[in-house]
C-alpha atoms as a PDB file:
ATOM      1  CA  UNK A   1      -1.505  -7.061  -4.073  1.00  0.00           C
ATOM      2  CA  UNK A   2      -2.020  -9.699  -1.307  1.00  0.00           C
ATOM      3  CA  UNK A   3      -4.198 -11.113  -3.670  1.00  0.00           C
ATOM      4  CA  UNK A   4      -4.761 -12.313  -7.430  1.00  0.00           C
ATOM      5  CA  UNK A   5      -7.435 -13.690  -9.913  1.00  0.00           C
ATOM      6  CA  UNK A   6      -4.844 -16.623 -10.663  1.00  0.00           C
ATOM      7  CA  UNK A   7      -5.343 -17.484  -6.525  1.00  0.00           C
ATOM      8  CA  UNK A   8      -8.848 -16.520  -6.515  1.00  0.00           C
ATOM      9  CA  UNK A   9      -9.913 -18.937  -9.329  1.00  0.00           C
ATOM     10  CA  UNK A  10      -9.957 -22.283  -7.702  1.00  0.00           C
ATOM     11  CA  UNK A  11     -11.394 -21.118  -4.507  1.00  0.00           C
ATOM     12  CA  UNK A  12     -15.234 -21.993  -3.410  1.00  0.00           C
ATOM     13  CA  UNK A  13     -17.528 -20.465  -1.285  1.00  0.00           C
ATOM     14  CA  UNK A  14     -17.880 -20.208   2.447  1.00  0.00           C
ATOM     15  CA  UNK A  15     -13.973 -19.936   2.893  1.00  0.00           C
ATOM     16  CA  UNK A  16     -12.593 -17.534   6.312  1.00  0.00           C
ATOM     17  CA  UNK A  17     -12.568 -13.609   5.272  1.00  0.00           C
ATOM     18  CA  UNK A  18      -8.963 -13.977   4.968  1.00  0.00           C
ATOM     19  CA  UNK A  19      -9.019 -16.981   2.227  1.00  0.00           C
ATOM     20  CA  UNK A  20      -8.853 -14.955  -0.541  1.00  0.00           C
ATOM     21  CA  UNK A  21      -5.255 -13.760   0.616  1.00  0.00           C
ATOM     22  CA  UNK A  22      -2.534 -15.559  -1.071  1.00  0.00           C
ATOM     23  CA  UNK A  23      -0.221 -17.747   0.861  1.00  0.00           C
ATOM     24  CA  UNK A  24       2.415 -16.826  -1.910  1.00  0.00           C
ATOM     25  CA  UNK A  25       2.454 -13.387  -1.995  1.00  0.00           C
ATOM     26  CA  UNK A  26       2.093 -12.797   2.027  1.00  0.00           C
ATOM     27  CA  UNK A  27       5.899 -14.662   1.860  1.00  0.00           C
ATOM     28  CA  UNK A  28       6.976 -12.714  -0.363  1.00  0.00           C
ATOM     29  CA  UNK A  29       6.042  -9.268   1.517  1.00  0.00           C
ATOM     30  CA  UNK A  30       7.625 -11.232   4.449  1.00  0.00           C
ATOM     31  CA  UNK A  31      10.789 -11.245   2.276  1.00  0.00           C
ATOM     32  CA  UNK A  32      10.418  -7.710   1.818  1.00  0.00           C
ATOM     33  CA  UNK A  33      10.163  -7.206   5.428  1.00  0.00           C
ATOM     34  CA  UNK A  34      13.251  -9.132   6.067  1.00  0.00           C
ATOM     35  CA  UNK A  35      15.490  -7.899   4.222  1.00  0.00           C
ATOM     36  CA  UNK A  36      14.939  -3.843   4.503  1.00  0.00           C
ATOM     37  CA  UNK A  37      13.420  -4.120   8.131  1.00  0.00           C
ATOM     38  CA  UNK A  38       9.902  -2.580   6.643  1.00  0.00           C
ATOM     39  CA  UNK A  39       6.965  -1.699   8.672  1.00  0.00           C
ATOM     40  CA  UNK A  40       3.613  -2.586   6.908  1.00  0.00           C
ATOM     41  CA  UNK A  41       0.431  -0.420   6.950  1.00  0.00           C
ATOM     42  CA  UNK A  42      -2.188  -1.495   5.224  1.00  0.00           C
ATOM     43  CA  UNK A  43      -4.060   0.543   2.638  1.00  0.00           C
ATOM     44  CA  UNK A  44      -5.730  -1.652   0.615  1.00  0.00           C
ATOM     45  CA  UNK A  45      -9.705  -1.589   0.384  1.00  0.00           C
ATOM     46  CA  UNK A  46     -10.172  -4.679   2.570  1.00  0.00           C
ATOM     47  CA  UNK A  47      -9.056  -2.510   5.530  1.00  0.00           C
ATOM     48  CA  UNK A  48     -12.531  -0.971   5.130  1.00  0.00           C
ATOM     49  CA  UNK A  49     -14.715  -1.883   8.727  1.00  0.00           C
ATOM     50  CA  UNK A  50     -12.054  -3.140  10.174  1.00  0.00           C
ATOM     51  CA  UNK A  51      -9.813  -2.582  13.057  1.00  0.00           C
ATOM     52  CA  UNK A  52      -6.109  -2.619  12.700  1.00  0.00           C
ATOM     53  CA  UNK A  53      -5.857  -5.735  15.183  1.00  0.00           C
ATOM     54  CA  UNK A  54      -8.310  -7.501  13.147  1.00  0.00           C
ATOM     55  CA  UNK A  55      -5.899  -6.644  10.266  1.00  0.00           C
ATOM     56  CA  UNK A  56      -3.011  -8.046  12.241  1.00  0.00           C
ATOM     57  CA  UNK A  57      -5.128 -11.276  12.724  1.00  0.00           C
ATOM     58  CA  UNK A  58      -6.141 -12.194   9.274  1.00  0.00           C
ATOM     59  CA  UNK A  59      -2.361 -11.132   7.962  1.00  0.00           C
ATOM     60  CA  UNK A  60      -1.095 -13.660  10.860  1.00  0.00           C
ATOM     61  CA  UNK A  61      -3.406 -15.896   9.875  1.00  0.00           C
ATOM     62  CA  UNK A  62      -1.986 -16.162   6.604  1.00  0.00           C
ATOM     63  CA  UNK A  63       1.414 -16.527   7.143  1.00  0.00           C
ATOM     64  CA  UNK A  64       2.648 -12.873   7.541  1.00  0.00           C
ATOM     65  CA  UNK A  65       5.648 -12.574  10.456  1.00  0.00           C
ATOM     66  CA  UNK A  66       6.287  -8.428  10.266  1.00  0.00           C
ATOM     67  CA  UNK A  67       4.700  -5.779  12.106  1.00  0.00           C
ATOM     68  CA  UNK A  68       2.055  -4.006  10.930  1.00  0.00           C
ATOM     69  CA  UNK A  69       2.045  -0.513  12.298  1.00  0.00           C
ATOM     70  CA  UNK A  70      -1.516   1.012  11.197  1.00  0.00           C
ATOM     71  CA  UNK A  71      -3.780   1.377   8.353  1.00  0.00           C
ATOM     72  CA  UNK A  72      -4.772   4.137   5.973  1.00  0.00           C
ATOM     73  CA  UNK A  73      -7.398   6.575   7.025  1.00  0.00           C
ATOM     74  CA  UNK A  74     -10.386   6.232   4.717  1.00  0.00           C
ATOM     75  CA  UNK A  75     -12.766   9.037   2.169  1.00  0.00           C
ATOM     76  CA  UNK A  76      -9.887  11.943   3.094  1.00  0.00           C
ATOM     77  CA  UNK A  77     -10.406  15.011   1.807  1.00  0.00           C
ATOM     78  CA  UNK A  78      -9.600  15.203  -2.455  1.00  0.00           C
ATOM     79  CA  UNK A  79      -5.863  17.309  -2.258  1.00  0.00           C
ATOM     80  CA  UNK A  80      -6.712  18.404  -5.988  1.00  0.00           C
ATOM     81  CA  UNK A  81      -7.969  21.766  -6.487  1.00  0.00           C
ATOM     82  CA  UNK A  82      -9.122  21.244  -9.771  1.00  0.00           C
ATOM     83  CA  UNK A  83     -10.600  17.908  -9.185  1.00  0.00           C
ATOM     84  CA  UNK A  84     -14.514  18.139  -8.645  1.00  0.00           C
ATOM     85  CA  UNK A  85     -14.098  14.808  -6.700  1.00  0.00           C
ATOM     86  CA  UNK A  86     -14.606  15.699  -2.809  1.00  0.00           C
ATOM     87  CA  UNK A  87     -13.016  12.504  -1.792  1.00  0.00           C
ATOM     88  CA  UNK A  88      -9.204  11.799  -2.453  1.00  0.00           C
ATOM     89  CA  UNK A  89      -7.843   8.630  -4.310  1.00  0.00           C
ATOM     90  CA  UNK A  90      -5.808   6.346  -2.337  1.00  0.00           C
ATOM     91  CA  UNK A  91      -2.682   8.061  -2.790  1.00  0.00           C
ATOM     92  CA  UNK A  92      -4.574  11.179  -0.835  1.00  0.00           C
ATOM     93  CA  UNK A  93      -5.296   8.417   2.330  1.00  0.00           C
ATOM     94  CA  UNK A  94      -1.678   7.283   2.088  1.00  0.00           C
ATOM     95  CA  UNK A  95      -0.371  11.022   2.388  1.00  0.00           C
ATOM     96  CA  UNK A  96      -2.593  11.688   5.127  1.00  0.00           C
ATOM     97  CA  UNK A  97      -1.481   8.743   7.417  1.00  0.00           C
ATOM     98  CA  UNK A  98       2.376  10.093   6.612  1.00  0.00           C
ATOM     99  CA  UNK A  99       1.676  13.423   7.732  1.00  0.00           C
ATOM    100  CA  UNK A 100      -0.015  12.072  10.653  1.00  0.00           C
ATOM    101  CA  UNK A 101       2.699   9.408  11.852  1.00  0.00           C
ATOM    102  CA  UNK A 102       4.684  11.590  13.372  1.00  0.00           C
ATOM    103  CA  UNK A 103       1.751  12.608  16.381  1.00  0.00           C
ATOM    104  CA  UNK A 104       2.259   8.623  17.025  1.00  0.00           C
ATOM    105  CA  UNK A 105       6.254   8.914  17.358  1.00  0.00           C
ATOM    106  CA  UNK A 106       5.866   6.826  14.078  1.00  0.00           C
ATOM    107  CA  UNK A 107       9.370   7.987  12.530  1.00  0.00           C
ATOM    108  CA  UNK A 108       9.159   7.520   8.599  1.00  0.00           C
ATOM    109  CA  UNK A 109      12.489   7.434   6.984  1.00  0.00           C
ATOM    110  CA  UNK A 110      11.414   5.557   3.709  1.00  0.00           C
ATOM    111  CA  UNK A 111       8.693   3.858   1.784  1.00  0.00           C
ATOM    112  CA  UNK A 112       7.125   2.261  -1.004  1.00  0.00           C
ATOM    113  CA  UNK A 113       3.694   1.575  -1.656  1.00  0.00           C
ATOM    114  CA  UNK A 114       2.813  -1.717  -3.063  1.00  0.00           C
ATOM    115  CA  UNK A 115      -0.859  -1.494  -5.136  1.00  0.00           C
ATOM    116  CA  UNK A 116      -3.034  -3.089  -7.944  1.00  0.00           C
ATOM    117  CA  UNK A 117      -4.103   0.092  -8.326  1.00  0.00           C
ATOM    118  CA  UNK A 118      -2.337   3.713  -9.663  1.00  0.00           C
ATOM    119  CA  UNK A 119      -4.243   6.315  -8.174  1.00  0.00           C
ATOM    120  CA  UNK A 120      -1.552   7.546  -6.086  1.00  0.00           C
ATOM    121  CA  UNK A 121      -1.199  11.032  -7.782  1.00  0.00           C
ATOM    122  CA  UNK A 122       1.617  12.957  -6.358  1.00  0.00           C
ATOM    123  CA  UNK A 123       3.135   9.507  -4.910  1.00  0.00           C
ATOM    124  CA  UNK A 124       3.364   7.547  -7.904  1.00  0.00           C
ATOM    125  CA  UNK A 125       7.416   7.370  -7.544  1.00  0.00           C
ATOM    126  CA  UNK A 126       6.888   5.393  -4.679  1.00  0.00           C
ATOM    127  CA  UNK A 127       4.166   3.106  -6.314  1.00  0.00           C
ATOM    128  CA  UNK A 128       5.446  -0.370  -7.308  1.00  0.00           C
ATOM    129  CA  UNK A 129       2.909  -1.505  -9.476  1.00  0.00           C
ATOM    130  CA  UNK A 130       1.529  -5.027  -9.098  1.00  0.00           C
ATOM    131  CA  UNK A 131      -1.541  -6.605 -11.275  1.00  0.00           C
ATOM    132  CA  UNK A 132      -4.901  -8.079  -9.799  1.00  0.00           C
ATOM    133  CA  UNK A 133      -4.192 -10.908 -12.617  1.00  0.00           C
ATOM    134  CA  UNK A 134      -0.854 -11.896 -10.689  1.00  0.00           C
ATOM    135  CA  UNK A 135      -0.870 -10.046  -7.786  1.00  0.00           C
ATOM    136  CA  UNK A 136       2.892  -9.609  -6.045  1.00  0.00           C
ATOM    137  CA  UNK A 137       5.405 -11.310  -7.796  1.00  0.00           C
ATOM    138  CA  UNK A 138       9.108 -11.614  -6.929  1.00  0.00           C
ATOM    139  CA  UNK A 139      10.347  -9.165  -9.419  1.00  0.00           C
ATOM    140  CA  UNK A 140       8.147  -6.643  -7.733  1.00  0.00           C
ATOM    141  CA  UNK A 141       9.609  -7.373  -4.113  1.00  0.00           C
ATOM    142  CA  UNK A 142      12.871  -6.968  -5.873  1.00  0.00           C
ATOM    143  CA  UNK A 143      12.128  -3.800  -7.258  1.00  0.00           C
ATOM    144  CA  UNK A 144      10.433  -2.213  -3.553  1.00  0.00           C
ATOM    145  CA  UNK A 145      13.355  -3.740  -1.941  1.00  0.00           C
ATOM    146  CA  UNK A 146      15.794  -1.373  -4.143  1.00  0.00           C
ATOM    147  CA  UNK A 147      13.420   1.755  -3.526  1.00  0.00           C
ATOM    148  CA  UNK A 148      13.677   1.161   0.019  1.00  0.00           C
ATOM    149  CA  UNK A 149      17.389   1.349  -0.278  1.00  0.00           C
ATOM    150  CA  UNK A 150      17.646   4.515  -2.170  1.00  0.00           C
ATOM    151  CA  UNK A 151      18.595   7.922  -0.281  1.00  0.00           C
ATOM    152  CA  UNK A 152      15.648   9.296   1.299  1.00  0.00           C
ATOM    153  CA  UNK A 153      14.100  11.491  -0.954  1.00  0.00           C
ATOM    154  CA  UNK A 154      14.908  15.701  -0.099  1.00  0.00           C
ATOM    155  CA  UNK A 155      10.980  16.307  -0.582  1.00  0.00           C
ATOM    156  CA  UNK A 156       7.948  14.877  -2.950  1.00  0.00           C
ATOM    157  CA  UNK A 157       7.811  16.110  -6.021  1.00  0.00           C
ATOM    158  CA  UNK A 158       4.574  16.439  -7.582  1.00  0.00           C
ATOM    159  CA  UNK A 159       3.637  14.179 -10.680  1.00  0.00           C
ATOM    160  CA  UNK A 160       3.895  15.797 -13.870  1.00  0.00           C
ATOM    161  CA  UNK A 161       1.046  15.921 -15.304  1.00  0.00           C
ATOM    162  CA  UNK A 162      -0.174  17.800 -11.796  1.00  0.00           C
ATOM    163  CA  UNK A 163       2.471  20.361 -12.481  1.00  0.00           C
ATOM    164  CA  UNK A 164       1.157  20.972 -16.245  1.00  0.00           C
ATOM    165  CA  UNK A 165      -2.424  21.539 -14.669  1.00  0.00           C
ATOM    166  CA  UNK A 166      -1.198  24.419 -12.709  1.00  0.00           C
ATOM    167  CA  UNK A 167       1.223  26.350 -15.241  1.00  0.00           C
ATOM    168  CA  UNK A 168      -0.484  28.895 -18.511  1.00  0.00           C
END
């Protein structure tokens, strides 16, 4: 989401790891931090071998002024019974670092996951999808920035098409 094929493009090789990060869409999720007072942790794939204050470093690097507060656990366990998969989609890793925030006084009151991707499963309401074409685009900070100020939701409700799997 931090990144795009329309920034990717132009750029040559033997650029920093943190290059491929768009300058444009790192002020927009500064917008988004600005005006609801959001907390970043980072879920997306390029988290993978590294440590959350390397994370902090190549965000800073690019421009990004919030706080990021962690980053998604990786390969948790596949929450689907009826999946054959062992390992859980992204949306598994996410619900894993919420449960866990809590042994970290981490107090989560609200949230919205910004992604390229939709494998979020039982947290697609919170999903504001971007494209890997465009990456995040002002009309999709608009749209997290009115999920953040909804009413906390009472619990999370399974997606559909879950629920069908489960009923005769």
């Amino acid at each position: 989401m931090l990144n795009s094929l329309d920034h990717l493009k132009p750029l040559g090789a033997g650029l920093p790891d943190y290059a491929d990060l768009d300058p444009v869409a790192v002020q927009r999720l500064n917008r988004l931090v600005r005006e609801t007072d959001a907390k970043v942790v980072v879920s997306s794939s390029w988290r993978h071998g590294r440590t959350l204050a390397e994370l902090r470093c190549i965000l800073e690097a690019v421009g990004f002024e919030g706080p990021v507060i962690g980053k998604t656990p990786n390969y948790v366990p596949n929450r689907d019974p009826m999946s054959k998969r062992q390992v859980g989609q992204r949306g598994d890793e996410i619900h894993t670092w919420l449960e866990a925030a809590s042994l970290f006084d981490i107090e989560v009151e609200q949230f919205v996951i910004l992604d390229d991707n939709d494998d979020m499963s039982h947290l697609m309401d919170r999903l504001v999808l971007t494209t890997m074409e465009t990456g995040l685009l002002d009309w999709h900070v608009d749209q997290a920035v009115e999920m953040l100020k909804q009413p906390k939701p009472l619990l999370i409700t399974p997606d559909p098409s879950t629920v069908l799997r489960f009923t005769p």
